[in-house]
Protein backbone atom coordinates (compact mmCIF):
# COMPACT_ATOMS: atom_id res chain seq x y z
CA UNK A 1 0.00 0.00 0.00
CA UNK A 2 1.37 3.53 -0.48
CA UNK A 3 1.93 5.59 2.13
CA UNK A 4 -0.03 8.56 1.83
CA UNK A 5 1.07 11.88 3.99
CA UNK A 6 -1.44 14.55 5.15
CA UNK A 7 -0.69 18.06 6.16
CA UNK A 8 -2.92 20.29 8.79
CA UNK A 9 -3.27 23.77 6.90
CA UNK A 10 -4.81 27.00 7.88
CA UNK A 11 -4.03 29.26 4.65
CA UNK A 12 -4.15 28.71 1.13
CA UNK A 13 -0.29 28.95 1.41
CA UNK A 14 0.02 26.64 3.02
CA UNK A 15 -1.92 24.47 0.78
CA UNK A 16 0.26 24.98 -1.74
CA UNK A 17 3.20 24.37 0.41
CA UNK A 18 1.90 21.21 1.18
CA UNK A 19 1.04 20.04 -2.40
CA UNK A 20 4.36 21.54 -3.57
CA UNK A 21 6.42 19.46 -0.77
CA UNK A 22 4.45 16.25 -1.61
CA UNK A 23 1.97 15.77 0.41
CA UNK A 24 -1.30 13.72 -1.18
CA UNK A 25 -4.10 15.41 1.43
CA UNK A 26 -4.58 18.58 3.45
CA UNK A 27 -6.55 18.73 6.27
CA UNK A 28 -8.23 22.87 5.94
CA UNK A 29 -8.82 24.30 9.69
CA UNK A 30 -8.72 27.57 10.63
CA UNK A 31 -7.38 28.31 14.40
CA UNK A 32 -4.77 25.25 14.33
CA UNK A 33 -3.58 26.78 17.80
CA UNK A 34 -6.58 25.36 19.43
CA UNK A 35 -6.18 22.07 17.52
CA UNK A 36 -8.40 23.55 14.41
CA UNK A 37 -11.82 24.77 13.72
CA UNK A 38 -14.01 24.89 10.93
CA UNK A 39 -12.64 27.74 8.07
CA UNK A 40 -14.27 29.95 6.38
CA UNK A 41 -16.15 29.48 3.25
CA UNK A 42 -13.95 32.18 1.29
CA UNK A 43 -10.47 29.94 2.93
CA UNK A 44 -12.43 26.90 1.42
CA UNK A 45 -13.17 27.94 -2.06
CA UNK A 46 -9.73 29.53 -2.74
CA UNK A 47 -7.73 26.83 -1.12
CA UNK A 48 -9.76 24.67 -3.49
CA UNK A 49 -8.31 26.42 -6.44
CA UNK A 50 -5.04 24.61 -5.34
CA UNK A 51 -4.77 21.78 -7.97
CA UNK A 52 -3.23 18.45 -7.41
CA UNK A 53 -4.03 17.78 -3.68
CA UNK A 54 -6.95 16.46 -2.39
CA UNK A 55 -8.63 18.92 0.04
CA UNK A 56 -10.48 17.56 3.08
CA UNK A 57 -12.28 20.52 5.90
CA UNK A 58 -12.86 20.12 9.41
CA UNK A 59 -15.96 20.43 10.80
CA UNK A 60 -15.16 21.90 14.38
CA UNK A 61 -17.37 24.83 15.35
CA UNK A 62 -15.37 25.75 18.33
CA UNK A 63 -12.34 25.19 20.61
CA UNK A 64 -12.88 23.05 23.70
CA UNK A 65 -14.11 19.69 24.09
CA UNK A 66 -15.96 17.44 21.74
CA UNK A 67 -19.50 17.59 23.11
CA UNK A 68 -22.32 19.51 20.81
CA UNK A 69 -25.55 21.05 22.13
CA UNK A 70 -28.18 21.39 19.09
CA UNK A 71 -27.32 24.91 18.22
CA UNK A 72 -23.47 23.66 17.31
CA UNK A 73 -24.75 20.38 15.51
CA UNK A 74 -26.61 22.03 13.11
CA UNK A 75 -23.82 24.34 12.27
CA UNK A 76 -21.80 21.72 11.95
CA UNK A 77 -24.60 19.98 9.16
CA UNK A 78 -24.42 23.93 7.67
CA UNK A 79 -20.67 23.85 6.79
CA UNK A 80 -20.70 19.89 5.64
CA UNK A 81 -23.21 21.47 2.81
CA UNK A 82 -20.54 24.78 2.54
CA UNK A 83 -17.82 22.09 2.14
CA UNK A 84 -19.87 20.17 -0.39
CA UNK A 85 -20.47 23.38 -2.28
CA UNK A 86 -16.59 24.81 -2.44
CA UNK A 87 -15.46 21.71 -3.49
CA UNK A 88 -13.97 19.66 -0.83
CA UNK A 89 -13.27 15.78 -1.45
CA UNK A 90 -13.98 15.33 2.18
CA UNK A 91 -14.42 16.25 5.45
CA UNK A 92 -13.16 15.23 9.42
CA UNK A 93 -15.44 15.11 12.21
CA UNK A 94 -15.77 13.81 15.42
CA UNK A 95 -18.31 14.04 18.56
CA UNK A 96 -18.55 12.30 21.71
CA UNK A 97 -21.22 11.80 24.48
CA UNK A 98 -20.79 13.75 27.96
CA UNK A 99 -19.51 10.74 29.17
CA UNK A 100 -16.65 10.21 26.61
CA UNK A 101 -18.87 7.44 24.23
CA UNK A 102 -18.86 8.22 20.14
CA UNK A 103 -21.56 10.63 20.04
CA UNK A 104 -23.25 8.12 17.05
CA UNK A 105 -26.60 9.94 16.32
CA UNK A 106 -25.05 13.49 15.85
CA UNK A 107 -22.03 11.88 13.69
CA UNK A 108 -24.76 9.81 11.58
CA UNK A 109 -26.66 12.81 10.65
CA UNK A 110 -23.26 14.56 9.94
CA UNK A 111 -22.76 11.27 7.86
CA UNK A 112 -25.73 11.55 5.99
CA UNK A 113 -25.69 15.10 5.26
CA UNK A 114 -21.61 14.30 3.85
CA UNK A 115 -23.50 12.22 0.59
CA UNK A 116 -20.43 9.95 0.16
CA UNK A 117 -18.15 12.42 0.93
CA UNK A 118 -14.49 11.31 1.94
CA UNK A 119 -14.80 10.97 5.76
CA UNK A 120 -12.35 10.83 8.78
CA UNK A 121 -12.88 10.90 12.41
CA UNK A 122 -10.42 13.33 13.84
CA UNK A 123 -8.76 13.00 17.18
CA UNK A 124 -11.73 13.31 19.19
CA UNK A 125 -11.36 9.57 18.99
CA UNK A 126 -8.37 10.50 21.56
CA UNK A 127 -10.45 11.69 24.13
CA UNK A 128 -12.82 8.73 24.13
CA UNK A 129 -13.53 6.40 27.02
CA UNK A 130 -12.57 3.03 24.96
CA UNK A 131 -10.86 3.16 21.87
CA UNK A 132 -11.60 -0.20 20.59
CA UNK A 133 -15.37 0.06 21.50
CA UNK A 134 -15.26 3.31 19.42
CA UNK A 135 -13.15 2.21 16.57
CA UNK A 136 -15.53 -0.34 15.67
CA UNK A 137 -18.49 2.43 16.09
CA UNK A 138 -16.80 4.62 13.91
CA UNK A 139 -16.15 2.02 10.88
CA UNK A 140 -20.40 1.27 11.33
CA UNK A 141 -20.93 4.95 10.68
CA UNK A 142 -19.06 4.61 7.18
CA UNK A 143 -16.07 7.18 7.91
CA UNK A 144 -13.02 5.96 5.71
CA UNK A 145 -10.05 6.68 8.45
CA UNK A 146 -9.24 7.78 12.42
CA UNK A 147 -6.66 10.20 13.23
CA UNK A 148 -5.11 9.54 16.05
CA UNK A 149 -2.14 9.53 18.81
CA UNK A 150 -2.85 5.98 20.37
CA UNK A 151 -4.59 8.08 23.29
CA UNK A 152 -1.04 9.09 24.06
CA UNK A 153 0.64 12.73 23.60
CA UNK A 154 2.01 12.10 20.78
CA UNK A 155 1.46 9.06 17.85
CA UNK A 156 5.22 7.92 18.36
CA UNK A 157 3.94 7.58 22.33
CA UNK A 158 1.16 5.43 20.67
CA UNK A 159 2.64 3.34 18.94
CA UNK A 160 1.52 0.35 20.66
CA UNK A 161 -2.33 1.31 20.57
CA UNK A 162 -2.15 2.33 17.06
CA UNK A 163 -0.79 -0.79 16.04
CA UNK A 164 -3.49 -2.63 18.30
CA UNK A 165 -5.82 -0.28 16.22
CA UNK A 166 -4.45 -1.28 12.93
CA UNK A 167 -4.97 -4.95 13.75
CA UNK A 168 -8.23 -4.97 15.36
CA UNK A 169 -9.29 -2.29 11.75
CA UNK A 170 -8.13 -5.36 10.06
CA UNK A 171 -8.19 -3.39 6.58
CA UNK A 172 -11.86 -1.91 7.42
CA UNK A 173 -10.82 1.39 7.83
CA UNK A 174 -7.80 3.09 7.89
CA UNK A 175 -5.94 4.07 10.87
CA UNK A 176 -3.54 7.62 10.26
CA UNK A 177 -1.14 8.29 13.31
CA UNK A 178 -0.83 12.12 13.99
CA UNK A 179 0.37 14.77 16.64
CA UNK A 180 4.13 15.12 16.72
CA UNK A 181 4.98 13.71 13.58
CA UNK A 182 8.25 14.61 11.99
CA UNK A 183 10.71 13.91 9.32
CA UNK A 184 12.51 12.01 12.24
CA UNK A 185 9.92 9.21 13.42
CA UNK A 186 7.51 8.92 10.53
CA UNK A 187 8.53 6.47 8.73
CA UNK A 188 9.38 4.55 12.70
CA UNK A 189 5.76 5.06 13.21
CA UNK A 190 4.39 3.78 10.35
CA UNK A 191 6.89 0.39 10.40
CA UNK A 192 6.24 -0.29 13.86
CA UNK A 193 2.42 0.61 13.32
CA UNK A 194 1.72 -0.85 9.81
CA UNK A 195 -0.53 2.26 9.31
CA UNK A 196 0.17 3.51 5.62
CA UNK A 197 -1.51 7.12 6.10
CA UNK A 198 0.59 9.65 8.68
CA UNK A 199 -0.34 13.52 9.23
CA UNK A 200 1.83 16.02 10.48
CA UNK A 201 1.36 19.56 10.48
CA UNK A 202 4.80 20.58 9.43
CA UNK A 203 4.73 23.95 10.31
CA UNK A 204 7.39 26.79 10.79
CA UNK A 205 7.08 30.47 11.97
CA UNK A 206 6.85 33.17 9.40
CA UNK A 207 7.72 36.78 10.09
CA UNK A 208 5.13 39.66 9.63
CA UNK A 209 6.27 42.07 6.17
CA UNK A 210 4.28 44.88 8.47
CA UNK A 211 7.10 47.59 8.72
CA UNK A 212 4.61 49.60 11.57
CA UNK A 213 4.54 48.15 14.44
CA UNK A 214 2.27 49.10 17.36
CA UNK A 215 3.90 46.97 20.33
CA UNK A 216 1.86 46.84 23.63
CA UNK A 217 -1.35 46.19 22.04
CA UNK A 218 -2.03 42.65 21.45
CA UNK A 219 -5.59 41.31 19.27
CA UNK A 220 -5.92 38.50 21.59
CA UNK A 221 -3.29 36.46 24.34
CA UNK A 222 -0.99 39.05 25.59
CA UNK A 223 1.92 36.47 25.10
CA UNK A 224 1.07 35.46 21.71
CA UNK A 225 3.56 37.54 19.16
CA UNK A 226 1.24 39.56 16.65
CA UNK A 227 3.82 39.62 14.08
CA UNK A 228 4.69 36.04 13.49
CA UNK A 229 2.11 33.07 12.48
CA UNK A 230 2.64 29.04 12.01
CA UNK A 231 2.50 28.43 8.01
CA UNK A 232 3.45 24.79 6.40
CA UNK A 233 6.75 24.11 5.44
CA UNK A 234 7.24 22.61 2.24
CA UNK A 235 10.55 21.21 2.86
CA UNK A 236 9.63 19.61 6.06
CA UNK A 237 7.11 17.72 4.21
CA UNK A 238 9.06 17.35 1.57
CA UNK A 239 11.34 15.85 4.53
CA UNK A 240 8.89 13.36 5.66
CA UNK A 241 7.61 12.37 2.40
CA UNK A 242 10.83 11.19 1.39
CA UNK A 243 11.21 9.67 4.63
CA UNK A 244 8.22 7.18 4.34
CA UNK A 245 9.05 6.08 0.71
């Protein structure tokens, strides 16, 4: 099987970053800080004028934890239809229960409104009370892969689940190891896994061009530096897609 690498990307360039470094998929979020939310439909459409990559959107409404009131599911059904419309070839989701099950009936009807969209189940799966009950849950709903660190910190941590996972999937779905992938352990973690998809976000900070500078006024987290952001690097993936050949 070919090993396929996907890249996390919040701007269209970093799309083409991605798709110019190698990568075969990018996952779009906005807000990667807080582990990604749900872009815009103007992000969506352009970063779908990227040829040669297939484009797949998260469908996150907020930050936080992974449990939906009614309000946030139907936004959620809302941008699956924006994704449909821009272009995407698929989207990620994920939803649990207040009591850390596979939320099933919200992720159906987000299922159902998808039409045969591409489908993964992002690391919410992480945060679930048992992986292999859920795993099995999540291949009945139809979604084509999990991303996931083993329920570790990071998927070289995991190994050991994710290769359980890979096993038990038994070819049913495909299991893609992320969070703290590098040009160092990818290829590691997909030998020792026998996973053949990996995403990594691959990202390096990029300087502002602004020449003004108003310092001691900050647009959100005091800390956070206004005048530097995280985009993909293309040689890093370039760097880990030669790695897992």
């Amino acid at each position: 099987m070919k090993r396929v690498l996907e890249v996390c990307a919040g701007s269209v360039q970093s799309v083409i970053a991605a798709r110019d470094g190698g990568a075969a998929r990018v996952e779009l979020c906005s807000a990667l800080e807080i582990g990604g939310i749900t872009p815009s439909a103007g992000l969506m459409r352009e970063a779908r004028k990227v040829n040669d990559i297939a484009l797949h959107v998260i469908i996150r409404p907020r930050g936080g934890d992974f449990l939906y009131d009614e309000q946030e599911a139907e936004c959620m059904v809302q941008d699956i239809i924006t994704a449909k419309e821009c272009g995407a070839d698929g989207i990620v989701i994920g939803a649990l229960t207040a009591d850390g099950e596979i939320d099933t009936a919200l992720c159906s009807r987000l299922v159902a409104t998808a039409q045969g969209m591409n489908i993964t189940f992002h690391r919410a799966f992480d945060m679930c009370r048992d992986p292999y009950k859920a795993l099995e849950e999540i291949i009945a709903l139809g979604c084509n892969r999990v991303l996931t660190s083993g329920q570790a910190a990071t998927a070289e941590a995991g190994i050991e689940t994710i290769k359980r996972l890979v096993a038990i999937a038994d070819g049913r779905i495909s299991i893609m190891p992320g969070c703290g992938v590098n040009a160092n352990n990818a290829a590691k973690i997909l030998d020792a896994t026998g996973a053949f998809e990996i995403h990594a976000s691959a990202r390096k900070s990029v300087g502002s061009a602004m020449r003004f500078r108003h310092s001691g006024v900050s647009m959100g987290n005091p800390e956070n530096d206004e005048f530097a952001r995280k985009e993909t690097d293309n040689n890093e993936v370039k760097a880990i897609v030669e790695a897992i050949r």
